[in-house]
N, C-alpha and C. Protein backbone atom coordinates (compact mmCIF):
# COMPACT_ATOMS: atom_id res chain seq x y z
N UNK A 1 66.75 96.97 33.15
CA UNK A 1 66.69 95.53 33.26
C UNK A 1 68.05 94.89 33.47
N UNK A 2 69.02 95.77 33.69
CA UNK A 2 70.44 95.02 33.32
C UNK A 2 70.97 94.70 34.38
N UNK A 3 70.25 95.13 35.78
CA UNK A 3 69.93 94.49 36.94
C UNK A 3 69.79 93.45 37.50
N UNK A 4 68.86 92.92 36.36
CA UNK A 4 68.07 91.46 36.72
C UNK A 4 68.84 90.67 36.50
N UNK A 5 69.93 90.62 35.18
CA UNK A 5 70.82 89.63 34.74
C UNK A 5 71.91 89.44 35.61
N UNK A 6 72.57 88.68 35.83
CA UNK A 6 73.81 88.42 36.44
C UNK A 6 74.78 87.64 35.39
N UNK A 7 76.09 87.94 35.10
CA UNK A 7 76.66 87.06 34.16
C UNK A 7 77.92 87.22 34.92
N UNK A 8 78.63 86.13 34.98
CA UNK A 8 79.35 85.31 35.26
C UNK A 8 80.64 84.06 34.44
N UNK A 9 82.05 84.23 34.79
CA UNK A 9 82.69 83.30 34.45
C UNK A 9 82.71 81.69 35.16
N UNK A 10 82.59 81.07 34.68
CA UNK A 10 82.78 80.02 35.49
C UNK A 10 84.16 79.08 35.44
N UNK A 11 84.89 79.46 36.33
CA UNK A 11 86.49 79.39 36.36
C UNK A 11 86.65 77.96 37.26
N UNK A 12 87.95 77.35 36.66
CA UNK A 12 88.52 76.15 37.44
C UNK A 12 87.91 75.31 37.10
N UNK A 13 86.65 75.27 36.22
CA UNK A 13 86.35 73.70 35.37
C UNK A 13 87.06 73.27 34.50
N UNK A 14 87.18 71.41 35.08
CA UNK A 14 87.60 70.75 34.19
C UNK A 14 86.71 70.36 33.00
N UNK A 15 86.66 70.43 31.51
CA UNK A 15 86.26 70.75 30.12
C UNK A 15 86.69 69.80 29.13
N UNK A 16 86.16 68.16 28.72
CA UNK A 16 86.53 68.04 27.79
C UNK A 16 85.37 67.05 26.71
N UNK A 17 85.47 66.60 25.98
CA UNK A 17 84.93 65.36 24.91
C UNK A 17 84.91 64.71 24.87
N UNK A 18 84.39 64.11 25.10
CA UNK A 18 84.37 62.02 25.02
C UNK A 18 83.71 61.57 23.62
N UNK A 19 84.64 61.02 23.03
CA UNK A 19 83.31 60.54 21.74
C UNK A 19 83.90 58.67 21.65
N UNK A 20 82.88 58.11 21.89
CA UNK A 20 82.42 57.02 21.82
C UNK A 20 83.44 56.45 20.49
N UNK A 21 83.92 55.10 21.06
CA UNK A 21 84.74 54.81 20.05
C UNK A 21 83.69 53.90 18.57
N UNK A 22 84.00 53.30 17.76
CA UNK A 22 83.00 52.51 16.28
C UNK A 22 82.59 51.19 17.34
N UNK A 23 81.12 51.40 17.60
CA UNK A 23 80.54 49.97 18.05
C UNK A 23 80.50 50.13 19.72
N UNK A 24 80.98 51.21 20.31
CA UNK A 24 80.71 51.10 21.69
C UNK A 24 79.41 51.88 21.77
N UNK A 25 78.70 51.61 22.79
CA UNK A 25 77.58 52.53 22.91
C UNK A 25 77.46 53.06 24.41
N UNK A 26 77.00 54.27 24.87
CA UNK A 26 76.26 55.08 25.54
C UNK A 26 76.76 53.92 27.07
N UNK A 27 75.78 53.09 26.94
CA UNK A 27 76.16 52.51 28.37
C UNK A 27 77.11 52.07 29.13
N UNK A 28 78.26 51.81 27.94
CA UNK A 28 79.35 50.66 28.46
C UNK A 28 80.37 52.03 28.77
N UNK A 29 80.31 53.21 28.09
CA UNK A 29 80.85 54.57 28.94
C UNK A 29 80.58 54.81 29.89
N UNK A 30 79.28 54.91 30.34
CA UNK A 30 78.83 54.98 31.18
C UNK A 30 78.66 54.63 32.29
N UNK A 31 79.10 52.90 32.33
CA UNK A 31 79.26 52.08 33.61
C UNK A 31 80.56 52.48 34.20
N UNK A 32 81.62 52.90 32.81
CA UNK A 32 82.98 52.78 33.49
C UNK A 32 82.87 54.23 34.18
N UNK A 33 82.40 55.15 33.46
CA UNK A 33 82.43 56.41 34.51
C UNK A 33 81.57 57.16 35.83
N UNK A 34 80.81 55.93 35.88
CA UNK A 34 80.01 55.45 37.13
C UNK A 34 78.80 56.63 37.25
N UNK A 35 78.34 57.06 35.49
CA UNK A 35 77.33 57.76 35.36
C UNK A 35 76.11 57.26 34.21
N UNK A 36 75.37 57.44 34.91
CA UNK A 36 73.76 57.11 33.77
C UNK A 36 74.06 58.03 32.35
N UNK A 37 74.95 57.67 31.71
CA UNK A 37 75.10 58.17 30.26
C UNK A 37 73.78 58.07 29.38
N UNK A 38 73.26 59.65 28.75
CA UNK A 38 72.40 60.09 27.98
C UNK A 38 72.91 60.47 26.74
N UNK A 39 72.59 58.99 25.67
CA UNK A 39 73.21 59.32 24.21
C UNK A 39 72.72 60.04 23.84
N UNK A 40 72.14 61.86 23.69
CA UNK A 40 71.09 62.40 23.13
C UNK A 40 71.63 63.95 24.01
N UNK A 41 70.45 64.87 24.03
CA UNK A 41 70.86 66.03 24.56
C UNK A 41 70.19 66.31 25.78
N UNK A 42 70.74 66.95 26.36
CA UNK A 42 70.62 67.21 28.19
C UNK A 42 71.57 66.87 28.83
N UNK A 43 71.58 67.73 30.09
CA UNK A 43 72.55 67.69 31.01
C UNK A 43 72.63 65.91 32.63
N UNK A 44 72.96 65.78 32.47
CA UNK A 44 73.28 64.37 33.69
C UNK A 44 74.80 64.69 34.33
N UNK A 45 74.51 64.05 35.65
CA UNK A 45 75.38 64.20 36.59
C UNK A 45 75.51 65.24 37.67
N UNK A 46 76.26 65.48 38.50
CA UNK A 46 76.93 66.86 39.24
C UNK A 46 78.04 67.37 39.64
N UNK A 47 78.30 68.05 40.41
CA UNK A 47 79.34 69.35 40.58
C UNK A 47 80.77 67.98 40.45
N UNK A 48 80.72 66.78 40.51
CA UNK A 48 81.99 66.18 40.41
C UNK A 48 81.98 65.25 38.97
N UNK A 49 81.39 65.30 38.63
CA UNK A 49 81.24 64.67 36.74
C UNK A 49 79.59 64.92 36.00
N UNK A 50 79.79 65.82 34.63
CA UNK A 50 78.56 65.63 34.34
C UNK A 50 78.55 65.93 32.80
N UNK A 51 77.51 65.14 32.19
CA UNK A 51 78.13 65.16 30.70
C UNK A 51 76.92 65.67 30.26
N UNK A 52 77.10 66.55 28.80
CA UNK A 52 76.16 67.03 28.14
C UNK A 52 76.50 66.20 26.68
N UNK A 53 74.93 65.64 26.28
CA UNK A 53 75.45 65.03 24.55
C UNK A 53 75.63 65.92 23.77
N UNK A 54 76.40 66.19 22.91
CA UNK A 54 76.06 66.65 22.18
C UNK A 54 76.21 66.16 20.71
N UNK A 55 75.88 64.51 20.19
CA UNK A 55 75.53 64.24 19.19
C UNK A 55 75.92 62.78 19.35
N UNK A 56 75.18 61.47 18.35
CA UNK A 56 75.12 60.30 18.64
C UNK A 56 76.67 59.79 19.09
N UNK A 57 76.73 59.58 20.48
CA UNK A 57 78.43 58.95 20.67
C UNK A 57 79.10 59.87 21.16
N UNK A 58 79.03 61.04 21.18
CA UNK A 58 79.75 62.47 22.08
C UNK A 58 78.90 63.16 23.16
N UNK A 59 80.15 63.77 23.98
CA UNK A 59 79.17 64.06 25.28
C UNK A 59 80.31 65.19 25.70
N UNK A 60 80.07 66.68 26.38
CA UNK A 60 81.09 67.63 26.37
C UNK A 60 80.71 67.62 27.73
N UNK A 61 82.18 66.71 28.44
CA UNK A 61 82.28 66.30 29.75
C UNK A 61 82.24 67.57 31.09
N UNK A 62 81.81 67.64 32.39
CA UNK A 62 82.35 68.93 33.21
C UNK A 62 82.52 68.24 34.34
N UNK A 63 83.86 68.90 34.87
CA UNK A 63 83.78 68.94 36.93
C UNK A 63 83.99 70.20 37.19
N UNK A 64 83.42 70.25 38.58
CA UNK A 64 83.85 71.58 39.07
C UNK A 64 84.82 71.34 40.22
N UNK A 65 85.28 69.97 40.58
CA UNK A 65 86.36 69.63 40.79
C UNK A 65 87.26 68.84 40.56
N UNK A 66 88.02 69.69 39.46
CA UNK A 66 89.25 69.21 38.44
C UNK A 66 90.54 69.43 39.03
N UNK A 67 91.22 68.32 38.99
CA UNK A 67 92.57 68.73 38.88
C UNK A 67 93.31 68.86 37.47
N UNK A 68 94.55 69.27 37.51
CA UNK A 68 95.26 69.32 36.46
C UNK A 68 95.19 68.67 35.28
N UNK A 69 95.38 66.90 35.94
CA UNK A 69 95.64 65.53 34.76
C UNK A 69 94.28 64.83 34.94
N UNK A 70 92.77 65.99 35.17
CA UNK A 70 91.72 65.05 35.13
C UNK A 70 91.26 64.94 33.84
N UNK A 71 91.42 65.47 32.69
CA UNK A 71 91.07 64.95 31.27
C UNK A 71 91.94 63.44 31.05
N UNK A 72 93.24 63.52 31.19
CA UNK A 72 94.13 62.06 31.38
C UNK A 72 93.60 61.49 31.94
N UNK A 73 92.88 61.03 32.98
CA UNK A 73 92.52 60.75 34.28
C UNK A 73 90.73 59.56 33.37
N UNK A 74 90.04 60.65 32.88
CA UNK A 74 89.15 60.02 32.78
C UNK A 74 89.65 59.77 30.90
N UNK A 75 90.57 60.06 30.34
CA UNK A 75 90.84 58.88 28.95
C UNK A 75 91.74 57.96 29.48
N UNK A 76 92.24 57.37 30.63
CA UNK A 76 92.84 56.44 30.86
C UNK A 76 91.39 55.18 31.56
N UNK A 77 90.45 56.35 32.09
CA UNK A 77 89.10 55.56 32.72
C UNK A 77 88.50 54.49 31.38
N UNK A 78 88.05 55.56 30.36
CA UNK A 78 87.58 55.19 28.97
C UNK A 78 88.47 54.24 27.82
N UNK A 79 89.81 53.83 28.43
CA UNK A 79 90.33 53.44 27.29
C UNK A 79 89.93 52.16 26.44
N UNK A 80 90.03 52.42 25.69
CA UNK A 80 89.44 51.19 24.29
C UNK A 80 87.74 51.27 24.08
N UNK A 81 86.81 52.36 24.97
CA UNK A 81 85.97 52.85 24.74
C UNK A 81 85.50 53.89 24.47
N UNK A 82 86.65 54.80 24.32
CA UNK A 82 85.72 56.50 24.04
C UNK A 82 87.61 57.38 23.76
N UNK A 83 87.64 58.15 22.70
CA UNK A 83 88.67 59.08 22.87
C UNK A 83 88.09 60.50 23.71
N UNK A 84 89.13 60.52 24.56
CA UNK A 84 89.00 62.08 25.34
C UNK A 84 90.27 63.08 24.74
N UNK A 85 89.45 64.30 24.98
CA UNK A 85 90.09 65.53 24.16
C UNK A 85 89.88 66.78 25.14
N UNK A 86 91.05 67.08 25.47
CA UNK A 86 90.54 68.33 26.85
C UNK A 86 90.40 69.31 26.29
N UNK A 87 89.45 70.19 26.86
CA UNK A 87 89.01 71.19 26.38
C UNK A 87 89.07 72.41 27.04
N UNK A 88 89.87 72.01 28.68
CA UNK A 88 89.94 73.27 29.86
C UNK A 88 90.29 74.47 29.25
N UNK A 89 91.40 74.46 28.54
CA UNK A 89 91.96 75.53 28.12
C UNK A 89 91.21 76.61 27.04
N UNK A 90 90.59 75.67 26.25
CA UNK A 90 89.81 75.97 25.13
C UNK A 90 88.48 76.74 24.74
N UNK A 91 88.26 76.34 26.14
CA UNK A 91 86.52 76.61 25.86
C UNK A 91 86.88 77.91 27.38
N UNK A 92 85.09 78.60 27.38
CA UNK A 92 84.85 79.23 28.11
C UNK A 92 83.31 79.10 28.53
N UNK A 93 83.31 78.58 29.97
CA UNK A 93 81.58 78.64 30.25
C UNK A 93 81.38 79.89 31.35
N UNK A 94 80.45 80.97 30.35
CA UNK A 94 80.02 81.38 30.76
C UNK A 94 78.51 81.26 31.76
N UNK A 95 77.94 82.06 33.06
CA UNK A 95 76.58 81.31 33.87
C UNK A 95 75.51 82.84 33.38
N UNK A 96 74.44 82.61 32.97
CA UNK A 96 73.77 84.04 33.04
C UNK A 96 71.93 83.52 33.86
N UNK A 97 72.08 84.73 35.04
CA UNK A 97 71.11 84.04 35.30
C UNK A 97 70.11 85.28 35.80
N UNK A 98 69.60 85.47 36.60
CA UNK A 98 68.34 85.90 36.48
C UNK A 98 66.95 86.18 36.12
N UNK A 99 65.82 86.85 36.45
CA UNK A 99 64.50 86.78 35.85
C UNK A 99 64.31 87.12 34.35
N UNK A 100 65.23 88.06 34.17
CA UNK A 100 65.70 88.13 32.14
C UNK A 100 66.33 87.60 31.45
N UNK A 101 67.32 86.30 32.40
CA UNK A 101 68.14 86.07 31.31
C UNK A 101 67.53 85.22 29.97
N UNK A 102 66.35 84.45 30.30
CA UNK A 102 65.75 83.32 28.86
C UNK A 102 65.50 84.41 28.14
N UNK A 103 64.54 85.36 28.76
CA UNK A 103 65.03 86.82 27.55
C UNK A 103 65.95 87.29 26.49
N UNK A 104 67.30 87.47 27.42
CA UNK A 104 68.31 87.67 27.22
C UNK A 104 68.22 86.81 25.75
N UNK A 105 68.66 85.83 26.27
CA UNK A 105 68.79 84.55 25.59
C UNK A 105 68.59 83.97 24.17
N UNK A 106 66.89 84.36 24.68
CA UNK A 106 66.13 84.67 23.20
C UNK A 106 66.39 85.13 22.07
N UNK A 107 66.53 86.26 22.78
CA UNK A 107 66.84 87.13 21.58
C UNK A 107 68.52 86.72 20.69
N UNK A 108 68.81 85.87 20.89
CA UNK A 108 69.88 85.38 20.19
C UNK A 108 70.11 84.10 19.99
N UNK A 109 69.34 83.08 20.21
CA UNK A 109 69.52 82.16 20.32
C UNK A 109 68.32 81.62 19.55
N UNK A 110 68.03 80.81 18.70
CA UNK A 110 67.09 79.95 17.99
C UNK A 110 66.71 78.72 18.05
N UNK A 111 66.30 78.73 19.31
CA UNK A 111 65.94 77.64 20.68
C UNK A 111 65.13 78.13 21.41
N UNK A 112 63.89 77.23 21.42
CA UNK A 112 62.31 77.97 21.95
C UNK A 112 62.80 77.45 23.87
N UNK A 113 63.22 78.49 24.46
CA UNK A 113 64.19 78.42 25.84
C UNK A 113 62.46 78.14 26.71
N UNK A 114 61.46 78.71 26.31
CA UNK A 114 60.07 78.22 27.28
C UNK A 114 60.40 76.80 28.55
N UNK A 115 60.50 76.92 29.58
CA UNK A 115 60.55 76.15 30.80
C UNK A 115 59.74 75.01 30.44
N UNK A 116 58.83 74.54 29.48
CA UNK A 116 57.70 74.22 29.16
C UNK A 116 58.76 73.08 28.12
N UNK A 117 59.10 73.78 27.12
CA UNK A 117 59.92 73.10 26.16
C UNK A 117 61.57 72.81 26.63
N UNK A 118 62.00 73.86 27.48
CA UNK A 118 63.22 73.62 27.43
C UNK A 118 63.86 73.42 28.85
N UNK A 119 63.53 72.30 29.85
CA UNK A 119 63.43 72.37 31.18
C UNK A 119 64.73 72.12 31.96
N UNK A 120 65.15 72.53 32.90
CA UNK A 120 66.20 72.40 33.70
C UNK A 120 66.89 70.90 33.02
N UNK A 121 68.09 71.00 32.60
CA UNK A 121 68.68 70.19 32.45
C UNK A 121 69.07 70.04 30.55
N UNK A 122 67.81 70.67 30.27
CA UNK A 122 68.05 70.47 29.03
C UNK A 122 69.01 71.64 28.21
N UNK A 123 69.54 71.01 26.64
CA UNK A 123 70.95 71.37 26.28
C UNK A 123 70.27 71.49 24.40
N UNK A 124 71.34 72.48 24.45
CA UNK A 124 71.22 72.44 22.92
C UNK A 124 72.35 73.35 22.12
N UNK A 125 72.89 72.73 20.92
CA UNK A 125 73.91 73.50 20.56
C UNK A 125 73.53 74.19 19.45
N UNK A 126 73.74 75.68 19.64
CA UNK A 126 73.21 76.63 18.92
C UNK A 126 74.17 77.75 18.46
N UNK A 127 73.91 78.57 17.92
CA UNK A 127 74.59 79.90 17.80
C UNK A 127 73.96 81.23 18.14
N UNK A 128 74.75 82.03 18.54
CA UNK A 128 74.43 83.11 19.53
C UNK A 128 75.30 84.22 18.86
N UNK A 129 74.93 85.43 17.76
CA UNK A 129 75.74 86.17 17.30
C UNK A 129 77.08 85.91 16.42
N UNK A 130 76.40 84.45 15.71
CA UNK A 130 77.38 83.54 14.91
C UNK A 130 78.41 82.93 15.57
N UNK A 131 78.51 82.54 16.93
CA UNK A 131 78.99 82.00 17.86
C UNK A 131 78.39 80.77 18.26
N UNK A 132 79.09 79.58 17.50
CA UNK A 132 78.63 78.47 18.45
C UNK A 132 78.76 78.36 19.69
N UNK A 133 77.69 77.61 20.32
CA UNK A 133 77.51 77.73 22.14
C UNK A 133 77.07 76.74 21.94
N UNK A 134 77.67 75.74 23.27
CA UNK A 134 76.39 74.65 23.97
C UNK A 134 76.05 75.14 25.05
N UNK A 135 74.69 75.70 25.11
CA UNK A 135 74.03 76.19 25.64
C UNK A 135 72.84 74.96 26.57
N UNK A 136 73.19 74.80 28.37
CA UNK A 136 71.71 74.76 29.17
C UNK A 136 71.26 75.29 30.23
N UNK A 137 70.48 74.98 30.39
CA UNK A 137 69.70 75.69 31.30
C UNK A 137 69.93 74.63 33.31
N UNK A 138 70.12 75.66 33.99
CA UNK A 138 70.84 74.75 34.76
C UNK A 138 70.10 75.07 36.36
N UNK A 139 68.66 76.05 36.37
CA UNK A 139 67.75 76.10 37.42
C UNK A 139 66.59 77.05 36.21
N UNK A 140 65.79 77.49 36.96
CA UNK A 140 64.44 78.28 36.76
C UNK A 140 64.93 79.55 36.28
N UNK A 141 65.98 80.28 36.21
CA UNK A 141 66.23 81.49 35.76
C UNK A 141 67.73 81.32 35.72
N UNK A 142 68.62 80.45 35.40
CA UNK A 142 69.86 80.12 35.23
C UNK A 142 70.42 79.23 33.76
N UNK A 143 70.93 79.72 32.97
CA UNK A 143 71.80 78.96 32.11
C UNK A 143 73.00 79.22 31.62
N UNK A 144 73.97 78.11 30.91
CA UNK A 144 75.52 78.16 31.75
C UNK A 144 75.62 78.14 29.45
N UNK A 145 76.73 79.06 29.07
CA UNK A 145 76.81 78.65 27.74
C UNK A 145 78.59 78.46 27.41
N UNK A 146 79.06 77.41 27.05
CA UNK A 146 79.93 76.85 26.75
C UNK A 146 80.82 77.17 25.43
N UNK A 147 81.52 77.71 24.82
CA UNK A 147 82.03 78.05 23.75
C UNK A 147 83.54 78.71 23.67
N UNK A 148 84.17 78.55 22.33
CA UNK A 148 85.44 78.98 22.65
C UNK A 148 85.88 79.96 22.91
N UNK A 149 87.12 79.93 23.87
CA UNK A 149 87.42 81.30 23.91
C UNK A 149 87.56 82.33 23.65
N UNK A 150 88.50 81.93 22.68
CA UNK A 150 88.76 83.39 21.38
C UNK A 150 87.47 83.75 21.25
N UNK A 151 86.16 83.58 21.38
CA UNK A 151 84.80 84.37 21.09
C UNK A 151 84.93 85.17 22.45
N UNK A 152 85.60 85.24 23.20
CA UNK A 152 84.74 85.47 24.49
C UNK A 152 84.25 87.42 24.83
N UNK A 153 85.22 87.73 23.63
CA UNK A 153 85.15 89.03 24.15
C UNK A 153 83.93 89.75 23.05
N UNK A 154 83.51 88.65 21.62
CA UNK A 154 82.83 89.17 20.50
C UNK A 154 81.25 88.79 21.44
N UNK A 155 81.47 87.39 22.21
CA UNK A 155 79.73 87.43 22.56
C UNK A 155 79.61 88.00 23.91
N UNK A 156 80.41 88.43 24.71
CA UNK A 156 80.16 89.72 26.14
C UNK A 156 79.93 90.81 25.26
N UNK A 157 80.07 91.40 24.06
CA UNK A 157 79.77 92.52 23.64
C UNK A 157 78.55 92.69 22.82
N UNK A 158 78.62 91.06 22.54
CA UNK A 158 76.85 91.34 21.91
C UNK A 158 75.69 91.27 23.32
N UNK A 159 76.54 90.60 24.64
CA UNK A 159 75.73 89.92 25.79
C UNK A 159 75.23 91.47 26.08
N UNK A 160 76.38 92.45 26.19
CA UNK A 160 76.50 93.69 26.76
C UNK A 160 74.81 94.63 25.94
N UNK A 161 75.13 94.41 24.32
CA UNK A 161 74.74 95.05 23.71
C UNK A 161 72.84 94.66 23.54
N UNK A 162 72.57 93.17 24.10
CA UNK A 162 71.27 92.93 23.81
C UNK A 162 70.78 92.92 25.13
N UNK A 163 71.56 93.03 26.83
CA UNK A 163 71.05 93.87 27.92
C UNK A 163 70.57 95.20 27.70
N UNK A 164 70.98 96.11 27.01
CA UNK A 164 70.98 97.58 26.92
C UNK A 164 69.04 97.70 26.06
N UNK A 165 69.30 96.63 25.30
CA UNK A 165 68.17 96.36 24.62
C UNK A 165 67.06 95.96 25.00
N UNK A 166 66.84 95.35 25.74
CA UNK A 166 66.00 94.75 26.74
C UNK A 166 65.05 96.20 27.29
């Protein structure tokens, strides 16, 4: 089965946090960053800005075309409404996709991943081998999981170890 999976780095994204400053809400971020902001969980936007919530007032921002000073870039967009905190360096999104990966997935993750319950777009922050992940799902047999680096080599070896299992 270790065939079916494909896993993947996903390199050159820009990575950071927006959390809503006391009394601003969801929309007035949202107008300035010229996106339908979702105070809640799931994925919005595309390949040039797209935010995932992940809790009332925070949202763990992505481009896939970043430059250098685009975390500066969009806390100078947000100012006096949201602190930004870059995260390029920090984090690591991994893509795993294929006909096994919700499989995959499953089996480590404590998030009912069913297409039914958990549909393209949707997000959830979980743990995966005592590894926090923000984990979504990003087509029909594709999801992208977000977490820090320093894990990166403890959850490819559990990724490694629950393919073999399969």
């Amino acid at each position: 089965m270790a065939e079916t999976i494909q896993i993947a780095e996903r390199l050159g994204l820009g990575l950071a946090i927006v959390q809503a400053r006391k009394g601003v809400d969801a929309d007035a971020i949202g107008r300035t960053l010229g996106i339908d902001l979702r105070d809640g969980p799931g994925r919005i936007g595309d390949a040039s800005l797209s935010t995932i919530g992940t809790g009332p007032g925070s949202w763990f921002v992505l481009s896939e075309q970043a430059s250098d000073d685009w975390a500066e870039r969009i806390a100078v967009t947000v100012k006096g409404l949201a602190s930004v905190f870059d995260q390029s360096s920090g984090h690591c999104v991994l893509s795993l996709s294929g006909p096994d990966a919700r499989t995959l997935l499953q089996a480590g993750a404590p998030v009912d991943l069913d297409p039914l319950q958990f549909p393209t777009g949707a997000s959830a922050s979980t743990l995966i081998a005592h590894i926090a992940v923000l984990l979504w799902r990003t087509g029909e047999d594709s999801f992208d999981l977000a977490f820090y680096r320093s894990y990166r080599e403890s959850l490819e070896r559990w990724l490694t170890d629950a393919v073999r299992a399969l």
